[in-house]
N, C-alpha and C. Protein backbone atom coordinates (compact mmCIF):
# COMPACT_ATOMS: atom_id res chain seq x y z
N UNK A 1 0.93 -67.92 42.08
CA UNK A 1 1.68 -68.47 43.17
C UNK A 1 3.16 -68.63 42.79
N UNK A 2 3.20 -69.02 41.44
CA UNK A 2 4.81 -69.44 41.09
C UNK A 2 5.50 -67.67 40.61
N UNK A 3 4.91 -66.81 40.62
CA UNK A 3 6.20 -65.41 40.68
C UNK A 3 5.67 -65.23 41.82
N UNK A 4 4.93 -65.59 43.03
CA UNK A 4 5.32 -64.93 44.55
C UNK A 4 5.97 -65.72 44.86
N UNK A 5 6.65 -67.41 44.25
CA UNK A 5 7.98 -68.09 44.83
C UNK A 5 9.19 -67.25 44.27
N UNK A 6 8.80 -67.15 43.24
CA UNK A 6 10.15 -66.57 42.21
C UNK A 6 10.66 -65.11 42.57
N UNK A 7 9.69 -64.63 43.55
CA UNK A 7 10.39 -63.22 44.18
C UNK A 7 11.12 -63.14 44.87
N UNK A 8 10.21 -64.99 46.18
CA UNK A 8 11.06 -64.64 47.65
C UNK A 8 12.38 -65.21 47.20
N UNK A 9 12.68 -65.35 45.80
CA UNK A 9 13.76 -65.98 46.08
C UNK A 9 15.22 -65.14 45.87
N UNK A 10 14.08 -63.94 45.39
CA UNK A 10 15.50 -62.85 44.75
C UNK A 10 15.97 -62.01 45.75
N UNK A 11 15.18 -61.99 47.14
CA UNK A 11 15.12 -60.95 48.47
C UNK A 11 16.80 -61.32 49.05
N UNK A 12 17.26 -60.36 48.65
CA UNK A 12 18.28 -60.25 49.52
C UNK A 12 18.50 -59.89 51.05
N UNK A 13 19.34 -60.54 51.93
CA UNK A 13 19.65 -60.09 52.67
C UNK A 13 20.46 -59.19 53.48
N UNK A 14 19.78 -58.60 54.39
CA UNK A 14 20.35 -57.29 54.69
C UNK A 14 22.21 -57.16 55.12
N UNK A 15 22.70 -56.70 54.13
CA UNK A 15 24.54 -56.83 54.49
C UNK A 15 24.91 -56.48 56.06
N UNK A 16 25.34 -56.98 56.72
CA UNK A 16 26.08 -56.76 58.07
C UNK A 16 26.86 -55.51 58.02
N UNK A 17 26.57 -54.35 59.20
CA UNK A 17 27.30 -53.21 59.30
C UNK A 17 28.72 -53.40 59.24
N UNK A 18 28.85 -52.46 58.29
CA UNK A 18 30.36 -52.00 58.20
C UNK A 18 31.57 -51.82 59.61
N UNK A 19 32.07 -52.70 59.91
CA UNK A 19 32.77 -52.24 60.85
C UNK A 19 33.62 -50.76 61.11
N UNK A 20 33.77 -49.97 62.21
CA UNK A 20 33.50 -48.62 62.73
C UNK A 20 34.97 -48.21 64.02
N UNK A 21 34.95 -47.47 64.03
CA UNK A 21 36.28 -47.13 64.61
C UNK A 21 35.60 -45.70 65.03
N UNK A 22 35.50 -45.39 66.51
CA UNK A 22 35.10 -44.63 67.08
C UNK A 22 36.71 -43.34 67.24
N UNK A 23 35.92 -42.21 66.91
CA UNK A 23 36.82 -41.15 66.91
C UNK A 23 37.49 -40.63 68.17
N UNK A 24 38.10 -39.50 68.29
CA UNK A 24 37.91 -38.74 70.02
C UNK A 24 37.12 -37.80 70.06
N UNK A 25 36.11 -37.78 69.06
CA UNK A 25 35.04 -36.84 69.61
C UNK A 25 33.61 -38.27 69.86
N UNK A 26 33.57 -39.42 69.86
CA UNK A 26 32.88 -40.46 70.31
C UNK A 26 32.29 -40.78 69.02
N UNK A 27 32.26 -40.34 67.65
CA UNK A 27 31.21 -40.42 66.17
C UNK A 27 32.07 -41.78 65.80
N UNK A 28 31.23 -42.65 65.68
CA UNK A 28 31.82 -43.90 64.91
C UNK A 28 32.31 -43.58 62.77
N UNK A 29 33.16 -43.81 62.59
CA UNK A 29 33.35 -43.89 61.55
C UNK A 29 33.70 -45.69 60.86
N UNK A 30 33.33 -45.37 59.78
CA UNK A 30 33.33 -46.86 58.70
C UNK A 30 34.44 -47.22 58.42
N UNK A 31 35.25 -48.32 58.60
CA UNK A 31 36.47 -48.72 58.20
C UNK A 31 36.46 -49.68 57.31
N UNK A 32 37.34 -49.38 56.12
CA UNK A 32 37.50 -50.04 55.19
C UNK A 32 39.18 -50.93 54.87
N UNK A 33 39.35 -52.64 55.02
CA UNK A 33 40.11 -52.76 54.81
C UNK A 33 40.64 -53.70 53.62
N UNK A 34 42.06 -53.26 53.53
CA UNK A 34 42.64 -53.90 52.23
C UNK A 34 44.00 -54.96 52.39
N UNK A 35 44.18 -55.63 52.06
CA UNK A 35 44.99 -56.63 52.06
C UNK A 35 44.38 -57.52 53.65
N UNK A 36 45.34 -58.04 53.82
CA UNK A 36 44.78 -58.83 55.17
C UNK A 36 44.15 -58.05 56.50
N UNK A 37 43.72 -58.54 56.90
CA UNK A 37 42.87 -57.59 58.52
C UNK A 37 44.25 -57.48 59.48
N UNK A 38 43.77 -56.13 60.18
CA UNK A 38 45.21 -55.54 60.93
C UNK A 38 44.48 -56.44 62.42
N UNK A 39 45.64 -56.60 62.56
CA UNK A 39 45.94 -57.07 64.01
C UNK A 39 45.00 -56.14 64.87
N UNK A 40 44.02 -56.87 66.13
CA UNK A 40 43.67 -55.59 67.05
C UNK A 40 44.11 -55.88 67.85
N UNK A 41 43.44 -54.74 68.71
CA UNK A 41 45.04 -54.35 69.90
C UNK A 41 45.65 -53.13 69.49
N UNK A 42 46.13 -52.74 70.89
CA UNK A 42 46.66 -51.01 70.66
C UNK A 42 47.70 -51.13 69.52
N UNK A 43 48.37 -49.82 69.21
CA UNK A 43 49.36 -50.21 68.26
C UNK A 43 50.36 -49.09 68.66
N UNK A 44 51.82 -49.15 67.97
CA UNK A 44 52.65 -48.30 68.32
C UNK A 44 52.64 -47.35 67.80
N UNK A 45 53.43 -46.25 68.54
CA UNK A 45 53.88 -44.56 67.70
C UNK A 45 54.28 -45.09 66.65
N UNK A 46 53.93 -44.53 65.31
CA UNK A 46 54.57 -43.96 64.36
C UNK A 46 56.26 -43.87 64.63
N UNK A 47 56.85 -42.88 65.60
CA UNK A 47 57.97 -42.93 66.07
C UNK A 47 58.64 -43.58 66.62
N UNK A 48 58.18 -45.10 67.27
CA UNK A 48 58.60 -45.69 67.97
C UNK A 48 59.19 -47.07 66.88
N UNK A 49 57.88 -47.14 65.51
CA UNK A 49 58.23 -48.23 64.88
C UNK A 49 59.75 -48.23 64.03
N UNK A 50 60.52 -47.16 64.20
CA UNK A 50 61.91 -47.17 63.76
C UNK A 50 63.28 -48.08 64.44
N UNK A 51 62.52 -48.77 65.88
CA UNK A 51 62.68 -49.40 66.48
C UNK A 51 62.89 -50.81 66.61
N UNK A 52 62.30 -51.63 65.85
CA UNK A 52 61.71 -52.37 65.47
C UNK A 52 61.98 -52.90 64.43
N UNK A 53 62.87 -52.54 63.32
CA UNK A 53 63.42 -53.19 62.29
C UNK A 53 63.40 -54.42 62.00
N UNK A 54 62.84 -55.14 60.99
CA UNK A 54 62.41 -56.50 60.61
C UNK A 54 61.42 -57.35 61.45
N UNK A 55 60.72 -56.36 62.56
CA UNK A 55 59.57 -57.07 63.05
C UNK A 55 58.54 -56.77 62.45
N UNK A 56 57.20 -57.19 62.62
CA UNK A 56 55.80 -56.59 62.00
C UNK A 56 55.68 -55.90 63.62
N UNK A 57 54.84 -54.99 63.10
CA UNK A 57 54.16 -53.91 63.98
C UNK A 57 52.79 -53.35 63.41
N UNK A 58 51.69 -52.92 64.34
CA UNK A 58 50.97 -52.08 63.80
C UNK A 58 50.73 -50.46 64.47
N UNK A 59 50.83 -49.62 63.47
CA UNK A 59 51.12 -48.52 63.86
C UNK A 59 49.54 -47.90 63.10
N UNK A 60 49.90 -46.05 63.41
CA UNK A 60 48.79 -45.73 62.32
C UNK A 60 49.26 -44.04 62.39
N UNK A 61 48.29 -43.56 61.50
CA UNK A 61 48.69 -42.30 60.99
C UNK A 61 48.04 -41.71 59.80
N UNK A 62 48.31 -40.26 60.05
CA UNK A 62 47.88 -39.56 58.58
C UNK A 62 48.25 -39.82 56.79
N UNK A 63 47.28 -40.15 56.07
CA UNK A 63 48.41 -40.54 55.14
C UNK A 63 48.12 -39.41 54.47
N UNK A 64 49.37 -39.02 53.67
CA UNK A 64 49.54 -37.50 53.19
C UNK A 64 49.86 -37.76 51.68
N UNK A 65 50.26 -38.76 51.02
CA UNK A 65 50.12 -39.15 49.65
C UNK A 65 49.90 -40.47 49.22
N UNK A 66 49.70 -40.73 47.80
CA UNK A 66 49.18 -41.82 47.53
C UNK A 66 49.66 -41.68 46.34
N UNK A 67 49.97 -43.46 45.98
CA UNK A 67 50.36 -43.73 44.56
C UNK A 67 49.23 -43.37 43.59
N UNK A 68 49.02 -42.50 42.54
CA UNK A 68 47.81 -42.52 41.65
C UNK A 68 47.77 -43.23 40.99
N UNK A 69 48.71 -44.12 40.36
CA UNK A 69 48.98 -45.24 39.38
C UNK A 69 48.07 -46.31 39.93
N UNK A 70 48.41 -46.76 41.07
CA UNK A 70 47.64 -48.01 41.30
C UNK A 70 47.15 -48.04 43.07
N UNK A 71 48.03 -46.99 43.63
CA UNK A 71 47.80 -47.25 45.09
C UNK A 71 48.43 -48.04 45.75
N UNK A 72 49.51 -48.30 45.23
CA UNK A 72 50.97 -49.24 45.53
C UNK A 72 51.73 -48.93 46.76
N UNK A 73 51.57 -47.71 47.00
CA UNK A 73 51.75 -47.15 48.41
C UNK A 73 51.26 -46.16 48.70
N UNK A 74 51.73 -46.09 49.89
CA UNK A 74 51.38 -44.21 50.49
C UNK A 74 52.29 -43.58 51.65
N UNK A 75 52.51 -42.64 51.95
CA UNK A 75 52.82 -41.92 53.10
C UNK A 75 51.91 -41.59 54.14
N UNK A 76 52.68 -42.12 55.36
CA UNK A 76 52.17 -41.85 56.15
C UNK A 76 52.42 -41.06 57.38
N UNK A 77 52.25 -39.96 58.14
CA UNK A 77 52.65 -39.14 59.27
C UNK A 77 52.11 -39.66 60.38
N UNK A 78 52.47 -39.28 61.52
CA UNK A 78 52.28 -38.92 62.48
C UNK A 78 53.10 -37.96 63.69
N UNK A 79 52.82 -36.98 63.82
CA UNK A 79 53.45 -35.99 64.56
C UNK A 79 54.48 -35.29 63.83
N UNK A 80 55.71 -35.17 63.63
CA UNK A 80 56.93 -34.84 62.65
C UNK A 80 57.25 -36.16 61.62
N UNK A 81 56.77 -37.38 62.13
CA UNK A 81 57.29 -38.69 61.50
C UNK A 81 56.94 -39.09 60.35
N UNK A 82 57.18 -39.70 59.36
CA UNK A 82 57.18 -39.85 58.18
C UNK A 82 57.23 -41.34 57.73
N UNK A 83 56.68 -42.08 57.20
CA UNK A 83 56.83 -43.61 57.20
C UNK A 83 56.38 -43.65 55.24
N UNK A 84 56.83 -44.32 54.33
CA UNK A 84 56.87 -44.98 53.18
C UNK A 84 55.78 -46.47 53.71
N UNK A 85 54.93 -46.53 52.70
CA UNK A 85 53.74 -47.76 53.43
C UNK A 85 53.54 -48.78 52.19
N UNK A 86 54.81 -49.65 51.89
CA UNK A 86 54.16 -50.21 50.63
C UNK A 86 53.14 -51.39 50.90
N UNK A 87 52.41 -51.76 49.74
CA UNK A 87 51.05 -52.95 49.83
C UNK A 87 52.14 -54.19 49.55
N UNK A 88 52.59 -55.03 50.16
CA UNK A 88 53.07 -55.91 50.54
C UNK A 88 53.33 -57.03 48.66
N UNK A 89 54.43 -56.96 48.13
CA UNK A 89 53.98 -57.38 46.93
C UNK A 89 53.38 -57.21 45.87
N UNK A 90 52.65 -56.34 46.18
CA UNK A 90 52.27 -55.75 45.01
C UNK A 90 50.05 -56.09 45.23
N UNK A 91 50.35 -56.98 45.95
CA UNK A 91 48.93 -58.25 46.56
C UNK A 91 47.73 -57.86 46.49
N UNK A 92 47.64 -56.35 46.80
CA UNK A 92 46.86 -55.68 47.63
C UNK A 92 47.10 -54.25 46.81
N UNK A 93 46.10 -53.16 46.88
CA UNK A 93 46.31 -51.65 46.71
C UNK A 93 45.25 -50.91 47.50
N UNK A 94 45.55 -49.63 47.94
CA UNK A 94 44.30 -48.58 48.32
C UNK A 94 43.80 -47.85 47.75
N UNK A 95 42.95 -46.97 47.77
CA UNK A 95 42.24 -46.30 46.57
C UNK A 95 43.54 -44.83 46.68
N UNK A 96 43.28 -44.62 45.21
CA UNK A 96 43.87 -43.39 45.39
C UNK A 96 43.57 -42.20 45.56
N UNK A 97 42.13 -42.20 46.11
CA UNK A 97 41.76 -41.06 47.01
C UNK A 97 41.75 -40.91 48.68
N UNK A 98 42.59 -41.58 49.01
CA UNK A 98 42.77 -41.75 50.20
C UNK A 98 43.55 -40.63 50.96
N UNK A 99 44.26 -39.88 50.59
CA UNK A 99 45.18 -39.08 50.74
C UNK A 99 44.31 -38.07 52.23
N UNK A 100 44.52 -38.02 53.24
CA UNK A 100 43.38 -37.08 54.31
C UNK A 100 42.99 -38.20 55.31
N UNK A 101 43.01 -39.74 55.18
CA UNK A 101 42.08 -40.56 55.94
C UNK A 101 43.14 -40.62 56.72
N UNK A 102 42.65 -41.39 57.84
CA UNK A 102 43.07 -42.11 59.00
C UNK A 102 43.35 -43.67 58.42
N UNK A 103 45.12 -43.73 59.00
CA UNK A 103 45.45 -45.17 58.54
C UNK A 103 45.74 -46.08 59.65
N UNK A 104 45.56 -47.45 60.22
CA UNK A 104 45.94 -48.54 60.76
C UNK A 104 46.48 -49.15 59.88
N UNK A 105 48.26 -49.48 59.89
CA UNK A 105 48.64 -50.44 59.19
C UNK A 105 49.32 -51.63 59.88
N UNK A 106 49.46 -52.94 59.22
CA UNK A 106 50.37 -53.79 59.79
C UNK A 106 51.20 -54.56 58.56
N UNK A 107 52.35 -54.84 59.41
CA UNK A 107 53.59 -55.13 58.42
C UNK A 107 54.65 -54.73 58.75
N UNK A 108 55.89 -54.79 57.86
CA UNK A 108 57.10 -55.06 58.58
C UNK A 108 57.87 -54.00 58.59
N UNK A 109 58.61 -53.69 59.36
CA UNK A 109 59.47 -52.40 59.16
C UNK A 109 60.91 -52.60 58.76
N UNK A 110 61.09 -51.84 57.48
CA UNK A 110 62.25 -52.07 56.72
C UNK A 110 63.28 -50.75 57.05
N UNK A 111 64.29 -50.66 56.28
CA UNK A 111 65.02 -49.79 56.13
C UNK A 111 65.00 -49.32 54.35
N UNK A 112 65.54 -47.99 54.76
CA UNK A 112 64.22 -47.19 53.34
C UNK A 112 65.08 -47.83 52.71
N UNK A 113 65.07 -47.92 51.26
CA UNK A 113 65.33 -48.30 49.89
C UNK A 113 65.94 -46.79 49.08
N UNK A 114 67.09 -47.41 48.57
CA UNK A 114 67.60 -45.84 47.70
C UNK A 114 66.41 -45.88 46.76
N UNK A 115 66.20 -46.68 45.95
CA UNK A 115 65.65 -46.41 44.92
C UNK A 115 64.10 -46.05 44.78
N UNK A 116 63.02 -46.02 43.67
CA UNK A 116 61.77 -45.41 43.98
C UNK A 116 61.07 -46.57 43.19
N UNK A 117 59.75 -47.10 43.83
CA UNK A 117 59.10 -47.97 43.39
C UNK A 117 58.44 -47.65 41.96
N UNK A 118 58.02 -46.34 42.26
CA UNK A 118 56.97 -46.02 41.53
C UNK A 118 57.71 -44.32 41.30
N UNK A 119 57.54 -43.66 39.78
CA UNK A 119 58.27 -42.33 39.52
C UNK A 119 57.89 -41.38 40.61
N UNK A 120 56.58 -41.48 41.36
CA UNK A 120 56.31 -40.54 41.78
C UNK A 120 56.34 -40.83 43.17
N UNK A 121 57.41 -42.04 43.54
CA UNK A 121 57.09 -41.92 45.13
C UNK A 121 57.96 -41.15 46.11
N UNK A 122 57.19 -40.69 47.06
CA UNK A 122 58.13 -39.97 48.04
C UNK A 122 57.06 -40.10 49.18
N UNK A 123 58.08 -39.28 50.36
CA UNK A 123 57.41 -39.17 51.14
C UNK A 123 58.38 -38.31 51.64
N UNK A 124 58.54 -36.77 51.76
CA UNK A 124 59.26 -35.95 52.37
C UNK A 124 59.99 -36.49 53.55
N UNK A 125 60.87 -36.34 53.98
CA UNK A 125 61.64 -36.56 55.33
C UNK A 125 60.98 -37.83 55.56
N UNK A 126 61.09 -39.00 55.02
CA UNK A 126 60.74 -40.26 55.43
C UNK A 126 61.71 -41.16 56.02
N UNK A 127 61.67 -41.66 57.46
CA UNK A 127 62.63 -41.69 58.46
C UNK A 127 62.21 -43.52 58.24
N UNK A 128 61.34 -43.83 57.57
CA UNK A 128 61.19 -45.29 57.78
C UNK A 128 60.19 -45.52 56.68
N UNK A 129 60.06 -47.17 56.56
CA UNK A 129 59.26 -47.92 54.97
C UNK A 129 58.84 -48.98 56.12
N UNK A 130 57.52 -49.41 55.38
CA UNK A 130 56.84 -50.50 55.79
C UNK A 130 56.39 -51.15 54.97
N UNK A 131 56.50 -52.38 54.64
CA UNK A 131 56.14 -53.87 54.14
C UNK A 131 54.59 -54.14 54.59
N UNK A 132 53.56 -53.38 54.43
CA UNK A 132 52.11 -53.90 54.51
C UNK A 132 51.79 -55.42 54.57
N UNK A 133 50.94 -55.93 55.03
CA UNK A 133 50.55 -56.77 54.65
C UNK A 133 48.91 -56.22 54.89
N UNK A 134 48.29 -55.26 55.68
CA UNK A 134 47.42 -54.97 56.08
C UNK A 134 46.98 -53.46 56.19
N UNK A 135 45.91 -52.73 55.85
CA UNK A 135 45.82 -51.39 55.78
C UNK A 135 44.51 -51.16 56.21
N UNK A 136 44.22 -50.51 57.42
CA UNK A 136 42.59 -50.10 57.59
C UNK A 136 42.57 -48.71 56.99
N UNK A 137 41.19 -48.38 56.65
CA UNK A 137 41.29 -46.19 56.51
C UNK A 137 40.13 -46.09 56.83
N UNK A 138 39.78 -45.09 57.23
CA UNK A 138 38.50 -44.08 57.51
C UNK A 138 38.93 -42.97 57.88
């Protein structure tokens, strides 16, 4: 009787689904987030958040590189646009295989920085930087 107590006690319970972000072909995909949770609610162009200087916004986009060091930032596109995406402080990082996913970010929109955080950062024709505080991907 005392290891059929000592079992029920190891039964875990079943983890709550991964929250999901439905595509435009209708397939739900898994979203994974890092630093604080993004704001919901629609979000702006990519192009539009150049606009916006020293507000938070949430935008989203292709990200096309990634810090390998730590994931300290990334680039992000959408359409011709180009955005620098740092993790807010340092607080927070994304994996550095992220490079291909779908990004929701929120945080602040700066004006780029001459200098480079990290040796290897860029982001080709990057028309704007963002202050993360929040990053979804799938």
């Amino acid at each position: 009787m005392a290891a059929v107590l000592a079992l029920g006690c190891n039964v875990a319970e079943p983890a709550p689904p991964a929250p999901s972000r439905s595509d435009p072909n209708g397939s739900a995909k898994p979203v994974a987030t890092f630093g604080a949770a993004v704001a919901k609610g629609p979000s702006i162009a990519l192009t539009e958040a150049a606009k916006h200087k020293g507000q938070s916004v949430v935008t989203e986009g292709t990200v096309t590189r990634v810090c390998q060091e730590r994931g300290c930032w990334l680039a992000l596109r959408e359409g011709t646009t180009d955005a620098v995406i740092r993790m807010h402080g340092h607080t927070f990082f994304v994996p550095t295989t992220s490079s291909g996913k779908h990004a929701r970010v929120e945080g602040t929109v700066m004006l780029m920085k001459d200098g480079r955080e990290c040796d290897e950062m860029e982001a080709e024709h990057a028309q704007l930087e963002i202050d993360a505080t929040g990053v979804e991907l799938n």
